[in-house]
N, C-alpha and C. Protein backbone atom coordinates (compact mmCIF):
# COMPACT_ATOMS: atom_id res chain seq x y z
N UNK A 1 2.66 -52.04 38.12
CA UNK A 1 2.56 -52.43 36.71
C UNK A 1 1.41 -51.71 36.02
N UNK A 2 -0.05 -51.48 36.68
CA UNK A 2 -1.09 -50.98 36.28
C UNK A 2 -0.53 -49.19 36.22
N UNK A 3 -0.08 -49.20 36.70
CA UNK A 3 0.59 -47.46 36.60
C UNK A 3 1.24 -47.18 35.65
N UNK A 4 2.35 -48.37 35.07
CA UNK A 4 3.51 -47.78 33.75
C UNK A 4 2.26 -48.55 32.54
N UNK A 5 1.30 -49.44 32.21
CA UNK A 5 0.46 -49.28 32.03
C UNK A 5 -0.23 -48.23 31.58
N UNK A 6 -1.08 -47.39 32.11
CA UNK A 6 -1.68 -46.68 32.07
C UNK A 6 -0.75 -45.01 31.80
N UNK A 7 0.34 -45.29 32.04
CA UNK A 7 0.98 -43.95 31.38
C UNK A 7 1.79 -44.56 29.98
N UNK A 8 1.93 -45.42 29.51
CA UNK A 8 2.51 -45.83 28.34
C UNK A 8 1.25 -45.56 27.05
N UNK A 9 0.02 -45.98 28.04
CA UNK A 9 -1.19 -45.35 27.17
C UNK A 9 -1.52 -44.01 27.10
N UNK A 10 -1.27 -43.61 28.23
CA UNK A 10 -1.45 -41.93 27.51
C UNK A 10 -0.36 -41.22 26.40
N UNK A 11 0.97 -41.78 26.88
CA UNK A 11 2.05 -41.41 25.92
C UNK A 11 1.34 -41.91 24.60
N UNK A 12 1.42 -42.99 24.36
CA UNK A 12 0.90 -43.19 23.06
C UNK A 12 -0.57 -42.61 22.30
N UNK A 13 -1.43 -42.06 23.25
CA UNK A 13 -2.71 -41.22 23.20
C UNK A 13 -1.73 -39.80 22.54
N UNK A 14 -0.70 -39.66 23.37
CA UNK A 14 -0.38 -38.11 23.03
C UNK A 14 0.84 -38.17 21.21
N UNK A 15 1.02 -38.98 21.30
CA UNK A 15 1.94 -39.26 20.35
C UNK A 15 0.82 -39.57 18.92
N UNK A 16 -0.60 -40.05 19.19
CA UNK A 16 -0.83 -40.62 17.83
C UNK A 16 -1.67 -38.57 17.69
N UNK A 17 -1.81 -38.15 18.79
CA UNK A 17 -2.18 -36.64 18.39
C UNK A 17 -2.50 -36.05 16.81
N UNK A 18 -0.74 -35.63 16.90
CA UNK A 18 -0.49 -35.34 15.86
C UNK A 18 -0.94 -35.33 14.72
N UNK A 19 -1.32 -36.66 14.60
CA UNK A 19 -1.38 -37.22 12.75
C UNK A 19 -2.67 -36.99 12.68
N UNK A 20 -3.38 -37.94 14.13
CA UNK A 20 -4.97 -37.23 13.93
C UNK A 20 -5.63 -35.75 13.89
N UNK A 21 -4.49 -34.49 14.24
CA UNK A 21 -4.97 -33.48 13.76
C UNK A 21 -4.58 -33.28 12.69
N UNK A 22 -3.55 -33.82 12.07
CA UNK A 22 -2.99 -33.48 10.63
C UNK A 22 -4.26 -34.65 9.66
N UNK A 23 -4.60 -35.24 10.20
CA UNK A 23 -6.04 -36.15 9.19
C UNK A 23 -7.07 -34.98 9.42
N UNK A 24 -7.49 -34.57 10.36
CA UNK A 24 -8.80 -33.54 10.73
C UNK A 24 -8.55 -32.17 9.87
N UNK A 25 -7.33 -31.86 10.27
CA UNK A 25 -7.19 -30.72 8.79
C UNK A 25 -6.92 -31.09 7.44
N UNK A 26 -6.94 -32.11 6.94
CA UNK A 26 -6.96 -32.43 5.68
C UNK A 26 -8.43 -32.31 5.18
N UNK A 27 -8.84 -33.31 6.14
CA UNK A 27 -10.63 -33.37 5.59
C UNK A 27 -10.84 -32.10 5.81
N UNK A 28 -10.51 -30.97 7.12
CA UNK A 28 -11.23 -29.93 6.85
C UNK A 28 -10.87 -29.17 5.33
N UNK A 29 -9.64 -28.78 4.55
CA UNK A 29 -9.15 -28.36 3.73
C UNK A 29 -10.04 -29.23 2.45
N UNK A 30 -10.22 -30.23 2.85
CA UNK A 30 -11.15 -30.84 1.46
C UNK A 30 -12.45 -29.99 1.55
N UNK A 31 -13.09 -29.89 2.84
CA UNK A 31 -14.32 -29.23 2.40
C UNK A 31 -14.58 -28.16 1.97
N UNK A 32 -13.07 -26.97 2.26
CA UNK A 32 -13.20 -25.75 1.61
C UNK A 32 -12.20 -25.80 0.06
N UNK A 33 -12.19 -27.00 -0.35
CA UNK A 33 -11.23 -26.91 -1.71
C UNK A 33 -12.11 -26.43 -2.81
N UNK A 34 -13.38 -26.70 -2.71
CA UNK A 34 -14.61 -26.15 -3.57
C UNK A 34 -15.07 -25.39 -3.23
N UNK A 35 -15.33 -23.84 -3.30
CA UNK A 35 -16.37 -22.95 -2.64
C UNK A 35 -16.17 -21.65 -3.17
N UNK A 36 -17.34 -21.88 -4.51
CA UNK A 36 -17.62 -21.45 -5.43
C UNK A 36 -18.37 -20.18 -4.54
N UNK A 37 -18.06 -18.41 -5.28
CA UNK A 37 -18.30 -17.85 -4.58
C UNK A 37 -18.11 -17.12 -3.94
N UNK A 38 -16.73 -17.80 -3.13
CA UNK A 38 -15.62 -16.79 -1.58
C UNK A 38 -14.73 -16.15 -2.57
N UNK A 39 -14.95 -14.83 -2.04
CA UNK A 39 -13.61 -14.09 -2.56
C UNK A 39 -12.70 -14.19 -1.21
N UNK A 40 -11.65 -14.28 -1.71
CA UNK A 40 -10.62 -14.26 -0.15
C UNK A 40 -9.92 -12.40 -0.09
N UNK A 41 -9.63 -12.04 0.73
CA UNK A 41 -8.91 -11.28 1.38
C UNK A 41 -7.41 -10.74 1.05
N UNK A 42 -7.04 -9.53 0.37
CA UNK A 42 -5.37 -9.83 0.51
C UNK A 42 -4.87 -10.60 1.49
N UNK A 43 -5.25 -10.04 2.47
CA UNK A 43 -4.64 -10.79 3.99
C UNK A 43 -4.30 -12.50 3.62
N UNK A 44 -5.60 -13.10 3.87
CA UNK A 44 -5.59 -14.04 3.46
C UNK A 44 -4.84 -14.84 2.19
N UNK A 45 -4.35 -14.33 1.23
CA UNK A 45 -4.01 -14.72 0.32
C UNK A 45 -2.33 -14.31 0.66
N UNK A 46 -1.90 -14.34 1.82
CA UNK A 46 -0.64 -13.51 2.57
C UNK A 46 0.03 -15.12 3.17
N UNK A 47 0.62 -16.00 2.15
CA UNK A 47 0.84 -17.30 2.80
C UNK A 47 2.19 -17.64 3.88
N UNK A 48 1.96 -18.79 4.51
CA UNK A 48 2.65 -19.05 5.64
C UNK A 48 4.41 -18.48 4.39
N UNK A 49 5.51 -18.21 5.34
CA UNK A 49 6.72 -17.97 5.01
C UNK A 49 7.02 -19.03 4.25
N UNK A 50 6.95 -20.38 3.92
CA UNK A 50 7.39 -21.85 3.75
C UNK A 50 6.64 -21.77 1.89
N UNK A 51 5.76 -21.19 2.21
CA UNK A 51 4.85 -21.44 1.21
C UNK A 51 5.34 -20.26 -0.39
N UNK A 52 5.55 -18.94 0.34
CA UNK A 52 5.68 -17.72 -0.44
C UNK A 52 6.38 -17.86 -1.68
N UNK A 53 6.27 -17.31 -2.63
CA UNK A 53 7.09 -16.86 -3.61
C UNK A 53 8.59 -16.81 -3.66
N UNK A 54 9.52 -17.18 -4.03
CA UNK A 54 11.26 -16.79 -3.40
C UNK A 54 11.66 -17.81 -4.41
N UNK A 55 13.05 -16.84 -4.84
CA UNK A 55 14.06 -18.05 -5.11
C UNK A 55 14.55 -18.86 -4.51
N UNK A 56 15.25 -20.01 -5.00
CA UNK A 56 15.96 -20.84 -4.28
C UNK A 56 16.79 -21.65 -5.17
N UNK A 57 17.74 -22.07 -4.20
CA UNK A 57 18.64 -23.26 -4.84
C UNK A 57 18.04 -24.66 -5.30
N UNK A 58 18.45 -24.57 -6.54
CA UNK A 58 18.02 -26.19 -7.04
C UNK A 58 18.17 -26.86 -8.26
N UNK A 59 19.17 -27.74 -7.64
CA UNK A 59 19.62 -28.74 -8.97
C UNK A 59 18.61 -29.36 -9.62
N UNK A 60 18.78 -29.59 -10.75
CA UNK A 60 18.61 -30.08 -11.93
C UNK A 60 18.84 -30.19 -13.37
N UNK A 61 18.81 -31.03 -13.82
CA UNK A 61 19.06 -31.53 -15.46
C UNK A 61 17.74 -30.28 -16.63
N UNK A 62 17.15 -30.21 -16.01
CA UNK A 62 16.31 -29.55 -16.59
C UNK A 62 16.22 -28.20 -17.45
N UNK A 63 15.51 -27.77 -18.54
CA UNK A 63 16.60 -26.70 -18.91
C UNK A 63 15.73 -25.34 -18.00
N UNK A 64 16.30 -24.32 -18.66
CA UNK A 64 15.87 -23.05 -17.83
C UNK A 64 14.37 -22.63 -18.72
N UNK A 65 13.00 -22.72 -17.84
CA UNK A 65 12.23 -22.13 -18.55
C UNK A 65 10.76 -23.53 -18.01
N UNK A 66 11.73 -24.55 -17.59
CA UNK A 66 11.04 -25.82 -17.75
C UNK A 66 9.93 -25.38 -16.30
N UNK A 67 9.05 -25.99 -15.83
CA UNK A 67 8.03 -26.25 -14.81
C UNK A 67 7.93 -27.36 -14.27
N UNK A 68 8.39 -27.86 -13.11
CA UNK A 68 8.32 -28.99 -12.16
C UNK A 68 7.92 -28.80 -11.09
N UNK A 69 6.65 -29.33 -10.84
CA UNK A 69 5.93 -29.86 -9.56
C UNK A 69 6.42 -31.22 -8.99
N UNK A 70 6.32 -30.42 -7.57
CA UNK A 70 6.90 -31.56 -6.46
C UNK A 70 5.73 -32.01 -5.67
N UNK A 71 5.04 -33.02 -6.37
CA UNK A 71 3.68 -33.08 -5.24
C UNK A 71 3.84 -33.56 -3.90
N UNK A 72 4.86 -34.15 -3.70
CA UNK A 72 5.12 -34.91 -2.16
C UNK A 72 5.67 -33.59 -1.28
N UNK A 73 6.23 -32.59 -2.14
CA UNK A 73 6.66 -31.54 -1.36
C UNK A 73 5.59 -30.26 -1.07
N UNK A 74 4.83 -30.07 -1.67
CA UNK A 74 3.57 -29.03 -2.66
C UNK A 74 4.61 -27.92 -3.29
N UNK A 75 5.63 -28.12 -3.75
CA UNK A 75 5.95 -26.74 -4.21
C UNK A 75 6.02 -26.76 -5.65
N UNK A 76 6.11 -25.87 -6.64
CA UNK A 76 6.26 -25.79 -7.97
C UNK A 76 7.84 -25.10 -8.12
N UNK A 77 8.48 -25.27 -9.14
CA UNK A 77 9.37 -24.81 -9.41
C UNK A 77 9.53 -23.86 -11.03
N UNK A 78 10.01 -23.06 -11.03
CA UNK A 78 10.01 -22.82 -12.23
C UNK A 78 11.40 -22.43 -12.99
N UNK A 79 12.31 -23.48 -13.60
CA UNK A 79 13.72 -23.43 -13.45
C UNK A 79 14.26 -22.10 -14.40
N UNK A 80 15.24 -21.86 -13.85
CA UNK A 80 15.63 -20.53 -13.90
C UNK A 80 17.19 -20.81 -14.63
N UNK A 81 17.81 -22.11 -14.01
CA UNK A 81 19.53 -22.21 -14.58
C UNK A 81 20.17 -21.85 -13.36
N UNK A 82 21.44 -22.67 -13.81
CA UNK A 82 22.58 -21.94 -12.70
C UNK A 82 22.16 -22.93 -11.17
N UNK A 83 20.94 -23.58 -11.31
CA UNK A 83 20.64 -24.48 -9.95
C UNK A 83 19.89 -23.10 -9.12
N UNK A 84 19.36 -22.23 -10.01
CA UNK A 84 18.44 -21.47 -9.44
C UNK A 84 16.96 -21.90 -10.02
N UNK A 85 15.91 -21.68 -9.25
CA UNK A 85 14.84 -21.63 -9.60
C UNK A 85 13.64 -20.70 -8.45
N UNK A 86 12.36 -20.18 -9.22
CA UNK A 86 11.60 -19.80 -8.17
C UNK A 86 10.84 -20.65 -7.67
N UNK A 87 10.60 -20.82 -6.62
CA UNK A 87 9.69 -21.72 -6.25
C UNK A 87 8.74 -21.36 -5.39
N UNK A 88 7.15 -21.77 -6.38
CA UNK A 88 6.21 -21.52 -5.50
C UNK A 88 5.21 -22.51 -4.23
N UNK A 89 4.39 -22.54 -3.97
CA UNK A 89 3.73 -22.96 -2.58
C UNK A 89 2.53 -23.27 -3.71
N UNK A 90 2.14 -24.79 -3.75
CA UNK A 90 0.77 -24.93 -4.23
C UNK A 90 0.13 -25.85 -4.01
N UNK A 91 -1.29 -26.45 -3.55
CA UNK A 91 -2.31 -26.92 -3.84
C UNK A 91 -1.92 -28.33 -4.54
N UNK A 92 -2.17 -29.60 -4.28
CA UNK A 92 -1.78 -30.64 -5.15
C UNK A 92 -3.39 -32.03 -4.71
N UNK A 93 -3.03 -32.74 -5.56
CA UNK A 93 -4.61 -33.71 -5.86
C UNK A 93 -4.57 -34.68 -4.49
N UNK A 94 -5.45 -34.82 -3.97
CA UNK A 94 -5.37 -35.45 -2.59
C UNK A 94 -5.05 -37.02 -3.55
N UNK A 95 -5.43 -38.16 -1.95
CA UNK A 95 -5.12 -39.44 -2.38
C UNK A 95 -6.06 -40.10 -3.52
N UNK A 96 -5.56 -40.24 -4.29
CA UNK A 96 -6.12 -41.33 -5.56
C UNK A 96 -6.38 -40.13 -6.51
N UNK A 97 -5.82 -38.60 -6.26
CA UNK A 97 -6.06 -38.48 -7.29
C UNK A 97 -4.82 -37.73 -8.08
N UNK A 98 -3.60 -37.86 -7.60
CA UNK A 98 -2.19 -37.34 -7.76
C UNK A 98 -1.31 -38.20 -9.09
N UNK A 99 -0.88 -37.55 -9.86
CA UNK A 99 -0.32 -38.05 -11.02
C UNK A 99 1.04 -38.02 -11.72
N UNK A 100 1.41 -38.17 -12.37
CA UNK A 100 3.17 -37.71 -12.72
C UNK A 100 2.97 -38.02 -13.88
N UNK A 101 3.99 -36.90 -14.77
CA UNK A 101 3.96 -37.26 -16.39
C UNK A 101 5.17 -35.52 -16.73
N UNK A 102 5.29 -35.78 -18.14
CA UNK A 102 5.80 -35.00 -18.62
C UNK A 102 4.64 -34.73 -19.61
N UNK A 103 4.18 -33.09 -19.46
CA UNK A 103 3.56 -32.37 -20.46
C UNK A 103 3.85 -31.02 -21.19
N UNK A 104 3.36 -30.59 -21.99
CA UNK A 104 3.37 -28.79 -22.33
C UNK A 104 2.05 -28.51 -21.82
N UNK A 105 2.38 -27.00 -21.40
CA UNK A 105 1.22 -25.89 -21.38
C UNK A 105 0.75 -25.63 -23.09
N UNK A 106 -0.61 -25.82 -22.98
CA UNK A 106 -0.85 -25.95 -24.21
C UNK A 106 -2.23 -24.70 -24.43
N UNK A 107 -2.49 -23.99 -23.47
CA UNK A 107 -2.45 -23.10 -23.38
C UNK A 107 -3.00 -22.57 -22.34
N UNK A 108 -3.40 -20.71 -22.04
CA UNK A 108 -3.65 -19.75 -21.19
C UNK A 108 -4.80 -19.20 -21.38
N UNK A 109 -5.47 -19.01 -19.95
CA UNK A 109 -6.35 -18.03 -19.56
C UNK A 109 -6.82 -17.11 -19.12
N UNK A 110 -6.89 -15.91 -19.00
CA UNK A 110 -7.19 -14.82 -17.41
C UNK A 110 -8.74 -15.16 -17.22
N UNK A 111 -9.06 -15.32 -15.80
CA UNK A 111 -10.26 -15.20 -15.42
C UNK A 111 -10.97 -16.69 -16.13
N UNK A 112 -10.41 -17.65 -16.12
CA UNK A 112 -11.18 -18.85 -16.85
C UNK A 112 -12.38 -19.07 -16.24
N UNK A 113 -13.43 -19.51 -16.63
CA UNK A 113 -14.98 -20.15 -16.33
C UNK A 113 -14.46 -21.97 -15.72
N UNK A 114 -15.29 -22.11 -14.79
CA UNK A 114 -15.42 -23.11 -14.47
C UNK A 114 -16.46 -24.07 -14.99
N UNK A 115 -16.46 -25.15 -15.67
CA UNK A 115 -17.00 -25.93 -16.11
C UNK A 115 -16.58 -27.70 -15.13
N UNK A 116 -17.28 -27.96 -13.56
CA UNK A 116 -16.73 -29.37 -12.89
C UNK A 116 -16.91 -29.92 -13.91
N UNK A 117 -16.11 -31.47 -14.35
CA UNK A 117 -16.62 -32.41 -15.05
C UNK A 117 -17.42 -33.20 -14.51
N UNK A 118 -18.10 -34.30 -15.03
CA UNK A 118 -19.08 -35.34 -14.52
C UNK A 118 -18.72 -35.77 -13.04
N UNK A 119 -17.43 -36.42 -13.65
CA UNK A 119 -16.80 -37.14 -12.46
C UNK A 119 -17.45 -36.38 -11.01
N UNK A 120 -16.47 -35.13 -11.39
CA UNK A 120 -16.48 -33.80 -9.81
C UNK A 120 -17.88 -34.00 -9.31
N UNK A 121 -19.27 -33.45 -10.14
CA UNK A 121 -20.23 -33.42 -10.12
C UNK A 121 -21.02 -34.87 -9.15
N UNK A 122 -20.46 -35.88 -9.75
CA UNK A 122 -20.93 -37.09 -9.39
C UNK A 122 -20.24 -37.46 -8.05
N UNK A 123 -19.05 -36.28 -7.60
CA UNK A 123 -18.88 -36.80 -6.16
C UNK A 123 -19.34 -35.36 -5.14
N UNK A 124 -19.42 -34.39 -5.96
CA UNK A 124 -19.98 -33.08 -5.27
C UNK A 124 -21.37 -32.56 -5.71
N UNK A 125 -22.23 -33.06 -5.60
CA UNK A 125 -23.48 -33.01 -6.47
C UNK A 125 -23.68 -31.48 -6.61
N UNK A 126 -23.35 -30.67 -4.74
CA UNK A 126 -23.61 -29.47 -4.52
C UNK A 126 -23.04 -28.41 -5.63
N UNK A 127 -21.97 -28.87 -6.53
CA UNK A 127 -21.55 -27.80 -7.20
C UNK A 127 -22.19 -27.33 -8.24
N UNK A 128 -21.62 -25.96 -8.53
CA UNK A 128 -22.55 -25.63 -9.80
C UNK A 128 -21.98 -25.91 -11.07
N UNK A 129 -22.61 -26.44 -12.22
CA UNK A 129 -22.76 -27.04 -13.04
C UNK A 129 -21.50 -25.85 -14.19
N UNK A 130 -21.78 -24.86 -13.93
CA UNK A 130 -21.09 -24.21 -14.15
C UNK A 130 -21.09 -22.60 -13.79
N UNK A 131 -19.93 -21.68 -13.85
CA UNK A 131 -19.67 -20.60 -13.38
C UNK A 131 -18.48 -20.19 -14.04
N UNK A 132 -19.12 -18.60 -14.60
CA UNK A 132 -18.15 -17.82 -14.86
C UNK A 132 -16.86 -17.40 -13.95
N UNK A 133 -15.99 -17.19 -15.00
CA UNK A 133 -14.42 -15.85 -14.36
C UNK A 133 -15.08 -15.17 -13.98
N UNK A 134 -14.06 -14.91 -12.60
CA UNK A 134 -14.50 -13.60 -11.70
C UNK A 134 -13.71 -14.15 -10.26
N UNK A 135 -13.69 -13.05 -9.68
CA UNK A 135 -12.65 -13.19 -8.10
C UNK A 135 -13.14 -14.38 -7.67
N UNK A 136 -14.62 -14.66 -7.14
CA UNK A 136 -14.89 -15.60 -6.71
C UNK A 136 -15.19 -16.77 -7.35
N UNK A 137 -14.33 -17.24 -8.07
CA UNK A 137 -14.64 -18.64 -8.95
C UNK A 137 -13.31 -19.85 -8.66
N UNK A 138 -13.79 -20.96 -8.33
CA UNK A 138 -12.20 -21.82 -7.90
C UNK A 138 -11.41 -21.88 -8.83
N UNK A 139 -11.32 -21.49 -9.80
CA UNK A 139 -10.24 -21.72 -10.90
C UNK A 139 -9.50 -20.47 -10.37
N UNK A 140 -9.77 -19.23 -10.08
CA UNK A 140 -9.01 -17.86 -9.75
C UNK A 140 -8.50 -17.37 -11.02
N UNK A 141 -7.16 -16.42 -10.91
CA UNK A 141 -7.21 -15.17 -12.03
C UNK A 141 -6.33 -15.85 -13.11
N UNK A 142 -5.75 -16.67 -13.48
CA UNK A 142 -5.43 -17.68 -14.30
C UNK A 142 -5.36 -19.10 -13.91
N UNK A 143 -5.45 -19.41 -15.58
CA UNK A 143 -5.11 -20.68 -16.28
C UNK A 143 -4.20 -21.43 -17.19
N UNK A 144 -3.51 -22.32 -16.53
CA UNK A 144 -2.20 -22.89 -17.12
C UNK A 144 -2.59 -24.23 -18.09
N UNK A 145 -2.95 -24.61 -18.95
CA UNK A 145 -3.59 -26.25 -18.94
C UNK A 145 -2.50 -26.97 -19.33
N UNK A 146 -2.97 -28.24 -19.07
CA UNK A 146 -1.87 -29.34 -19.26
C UNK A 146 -2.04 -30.15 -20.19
N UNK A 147 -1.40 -30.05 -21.39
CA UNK A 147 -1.24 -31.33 -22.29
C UNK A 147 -2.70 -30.92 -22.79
N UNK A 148 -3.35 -32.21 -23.47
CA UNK A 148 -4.36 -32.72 -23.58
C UNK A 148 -5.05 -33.48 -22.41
N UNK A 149 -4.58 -32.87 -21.19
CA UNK A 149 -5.51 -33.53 -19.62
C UNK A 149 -6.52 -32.50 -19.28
N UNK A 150 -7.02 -32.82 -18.22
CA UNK A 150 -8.07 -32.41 -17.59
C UNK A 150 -7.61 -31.24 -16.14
N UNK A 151 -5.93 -31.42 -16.52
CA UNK A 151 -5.27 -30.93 -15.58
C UNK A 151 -4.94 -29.36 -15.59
N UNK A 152 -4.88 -28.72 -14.92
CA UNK A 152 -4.67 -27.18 -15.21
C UNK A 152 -3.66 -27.07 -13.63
N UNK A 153 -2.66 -25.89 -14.43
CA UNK A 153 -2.39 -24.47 -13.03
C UNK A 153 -2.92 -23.85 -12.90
N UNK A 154 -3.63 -23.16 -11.83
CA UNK A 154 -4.51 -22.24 -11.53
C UNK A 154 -4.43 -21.84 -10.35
N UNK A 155 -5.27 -20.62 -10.25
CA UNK A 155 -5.17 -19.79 -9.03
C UNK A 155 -6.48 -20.16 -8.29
N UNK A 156 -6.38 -19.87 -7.44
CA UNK A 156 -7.81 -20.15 -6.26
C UNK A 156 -8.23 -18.76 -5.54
N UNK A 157 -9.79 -19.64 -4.63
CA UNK A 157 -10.67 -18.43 -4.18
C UNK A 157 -10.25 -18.74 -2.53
N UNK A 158 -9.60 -19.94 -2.29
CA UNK A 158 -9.30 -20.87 -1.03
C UNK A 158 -8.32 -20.89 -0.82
N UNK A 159 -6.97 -19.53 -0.77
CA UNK A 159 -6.08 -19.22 -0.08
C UNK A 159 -5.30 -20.50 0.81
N UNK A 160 -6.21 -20.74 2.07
CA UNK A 160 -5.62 -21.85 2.85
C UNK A 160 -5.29 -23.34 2.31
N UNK A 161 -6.02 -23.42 1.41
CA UNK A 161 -5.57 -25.10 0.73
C UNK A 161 -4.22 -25.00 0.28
N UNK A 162 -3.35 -23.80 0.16
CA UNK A 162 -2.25 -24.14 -0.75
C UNK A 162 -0.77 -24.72 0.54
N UNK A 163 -0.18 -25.88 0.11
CA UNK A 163 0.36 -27.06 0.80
C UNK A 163 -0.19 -27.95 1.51
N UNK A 164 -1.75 -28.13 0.62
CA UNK A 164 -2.38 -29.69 1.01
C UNK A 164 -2.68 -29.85 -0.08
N UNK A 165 -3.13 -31.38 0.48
CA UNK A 165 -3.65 -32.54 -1.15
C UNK A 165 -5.11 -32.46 -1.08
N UNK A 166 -5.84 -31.49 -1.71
CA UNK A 166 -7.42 -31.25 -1.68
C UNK A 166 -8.08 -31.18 -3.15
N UNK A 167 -6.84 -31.21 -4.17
CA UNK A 167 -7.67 -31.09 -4.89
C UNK A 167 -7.96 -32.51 -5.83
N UNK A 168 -8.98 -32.36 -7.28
CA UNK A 168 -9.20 -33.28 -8.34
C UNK A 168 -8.02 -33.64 -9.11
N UNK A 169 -6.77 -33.06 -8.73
CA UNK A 169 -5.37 -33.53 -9.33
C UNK A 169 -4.83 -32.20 -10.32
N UNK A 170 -5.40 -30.96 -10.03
CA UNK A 170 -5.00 -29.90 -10.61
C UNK A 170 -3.79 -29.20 -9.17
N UNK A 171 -3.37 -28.21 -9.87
CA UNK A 171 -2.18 -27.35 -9.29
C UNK A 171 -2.57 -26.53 -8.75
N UNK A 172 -3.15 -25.73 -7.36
CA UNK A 172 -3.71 -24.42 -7.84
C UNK A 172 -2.02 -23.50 -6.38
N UNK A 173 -2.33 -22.65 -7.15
CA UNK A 173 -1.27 -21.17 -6.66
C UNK A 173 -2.72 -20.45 -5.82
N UNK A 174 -2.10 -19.50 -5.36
CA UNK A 174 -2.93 -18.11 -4.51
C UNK A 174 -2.66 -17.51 -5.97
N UNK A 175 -3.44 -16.14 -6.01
CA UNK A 175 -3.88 -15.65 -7.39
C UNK A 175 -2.63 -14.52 -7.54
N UNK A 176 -1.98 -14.10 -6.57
CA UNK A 176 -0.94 -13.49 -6.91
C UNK A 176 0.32 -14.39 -7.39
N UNK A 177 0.19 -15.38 -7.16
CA UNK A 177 1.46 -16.14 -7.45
C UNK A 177 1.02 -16.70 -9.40
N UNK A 178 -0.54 -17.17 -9.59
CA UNK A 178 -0.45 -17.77 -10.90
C UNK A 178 -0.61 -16.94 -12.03
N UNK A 179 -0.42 -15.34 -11.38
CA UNK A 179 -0.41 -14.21 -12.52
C UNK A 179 0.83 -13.98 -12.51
N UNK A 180 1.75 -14.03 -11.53
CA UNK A 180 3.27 -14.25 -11.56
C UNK A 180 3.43 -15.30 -12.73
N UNK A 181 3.46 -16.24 -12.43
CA UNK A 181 3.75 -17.80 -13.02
C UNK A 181 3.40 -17.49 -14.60
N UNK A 182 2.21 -17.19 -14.71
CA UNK A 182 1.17 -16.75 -16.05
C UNK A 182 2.01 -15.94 -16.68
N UNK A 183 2.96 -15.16 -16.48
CA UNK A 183 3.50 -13.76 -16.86
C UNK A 183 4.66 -14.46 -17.55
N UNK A 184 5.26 -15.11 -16.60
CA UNK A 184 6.39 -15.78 -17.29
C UNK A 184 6.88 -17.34 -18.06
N UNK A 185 5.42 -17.94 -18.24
CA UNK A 185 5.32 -19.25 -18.67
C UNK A 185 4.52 -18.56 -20.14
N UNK A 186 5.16 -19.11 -21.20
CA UNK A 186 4.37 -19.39 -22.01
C UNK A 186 4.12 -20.61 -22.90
N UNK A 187 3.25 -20.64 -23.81
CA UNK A 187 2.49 -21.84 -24.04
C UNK A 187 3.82 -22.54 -24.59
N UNK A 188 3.46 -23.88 -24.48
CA UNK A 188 4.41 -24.56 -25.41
C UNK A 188 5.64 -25.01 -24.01
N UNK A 189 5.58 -24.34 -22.71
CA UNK A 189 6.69 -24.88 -22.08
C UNK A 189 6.41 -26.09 -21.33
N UNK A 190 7.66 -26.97 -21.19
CA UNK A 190 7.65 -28.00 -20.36
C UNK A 190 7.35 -27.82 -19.16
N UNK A 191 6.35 -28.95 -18.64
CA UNK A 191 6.18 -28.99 -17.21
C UNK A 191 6.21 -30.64 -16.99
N UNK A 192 7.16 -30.40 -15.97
CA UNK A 192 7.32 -32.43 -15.05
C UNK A 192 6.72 -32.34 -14.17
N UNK A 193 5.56 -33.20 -13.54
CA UNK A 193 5.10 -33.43 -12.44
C UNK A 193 6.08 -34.82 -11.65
N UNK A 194 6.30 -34.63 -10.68
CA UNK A 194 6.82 -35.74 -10.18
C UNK A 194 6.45 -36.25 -8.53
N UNK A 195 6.79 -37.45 -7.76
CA UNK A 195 6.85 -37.25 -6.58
C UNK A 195 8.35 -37.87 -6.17
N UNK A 196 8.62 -37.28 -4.93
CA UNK A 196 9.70 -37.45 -4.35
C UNK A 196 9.25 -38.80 -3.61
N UNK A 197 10.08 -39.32 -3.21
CA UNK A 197 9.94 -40.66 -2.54
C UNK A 197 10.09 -40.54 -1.23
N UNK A 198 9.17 -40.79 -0.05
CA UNK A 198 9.05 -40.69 0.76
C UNK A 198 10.11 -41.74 1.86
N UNK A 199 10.33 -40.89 2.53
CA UNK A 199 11.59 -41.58 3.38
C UNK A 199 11.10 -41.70 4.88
């Protein structure tokens, strides 16, 4: 009995694994979601296959032109018609800080300045208060904003965060993808944030 015991506990040692490395890389991805500074690498900015740039199939009511984020999924969509759309790999707001709404891009940036708000500040003291556009700045080579929020699309200096929940509840792309996105969004278009319901 002390034997099936003692291997029912390791099974279950090996089984809760998983999640606890998928918790350990989250927090690690939180600590590099800020890091004002790093320029990344083409290489690096070279994302997993899952993540990349590509069309794909996908229904919706939505018209062609519209922008829907899937935060439960991390991908963005950008509908195209026909149940085509491109869909990109992005960056979404960790827990408590993920949102849903219907907004417009209300407008664009290349190279935006970073300005944290209080809030950020008051939970990252370390950051800087503020910092210009330039390769190494976390906002990256554009800016999408949302509505009248605090919310933006944007590109990053942190390559690896994109398909985790690390950030303050903004979108961010790798910088080749939000000069893509940037190119073909203009102001005034719809964007749905939504989440899928977890099953």
């Amino acid at each position: 009995m002390n034997q099936i015991s003692v291997l029912l506990g390791l099974i279950s040692l090996f089984v809760a694994m998983p999640s606890q490395a998928q918790t350990t890389k989250e927090m690690d991805m939180m600590a590099l979601a800020d890091k004002p500074g790093y320029v990344p690498s083409p290489t690096e900015e070279q994302l997993d296959i899952a993540f990349q740039r590509q069309p794909v199939f996908f229904r919706t009511t939505e018209q062609p032109g519209t922008v829907v984020v899937n935060t439960s999924e991390r991908f963005l969509y950008l509908i195209e018609g026909n149940s085509r759309a491109i869909r990109y790999g992005v960056g979404v707001g960790r827990d408590g800080f993920q949102w849903a709404g219907v907004h417009h891009i209300s407008r664009k940036g290349e190279w935006p300045d970073w300005t944290p708000p209080p809030e950020m500040i008051e939970r990252q003291p370390y950051l800087p208060r503020f910092m210009a556009g330039g390769p190494g700045n976390p906002m990256g080579a554009r800016a999408l904003y949302i509505g009248s929020t605090v919310y933006r699309l944007h590109g990053t200096n942190q390559p690896q965060t994109i398909g985790h929940a690390v950030s303050s509840g903004c979108f961010r792309l790798v910088n080749p993808d939000i000069i893509d996105l940037y190119d073909r969004v203009p102001v005034g278009t719809k964007i749905v944030v939504q989440h899928a319901p977890v099953i």
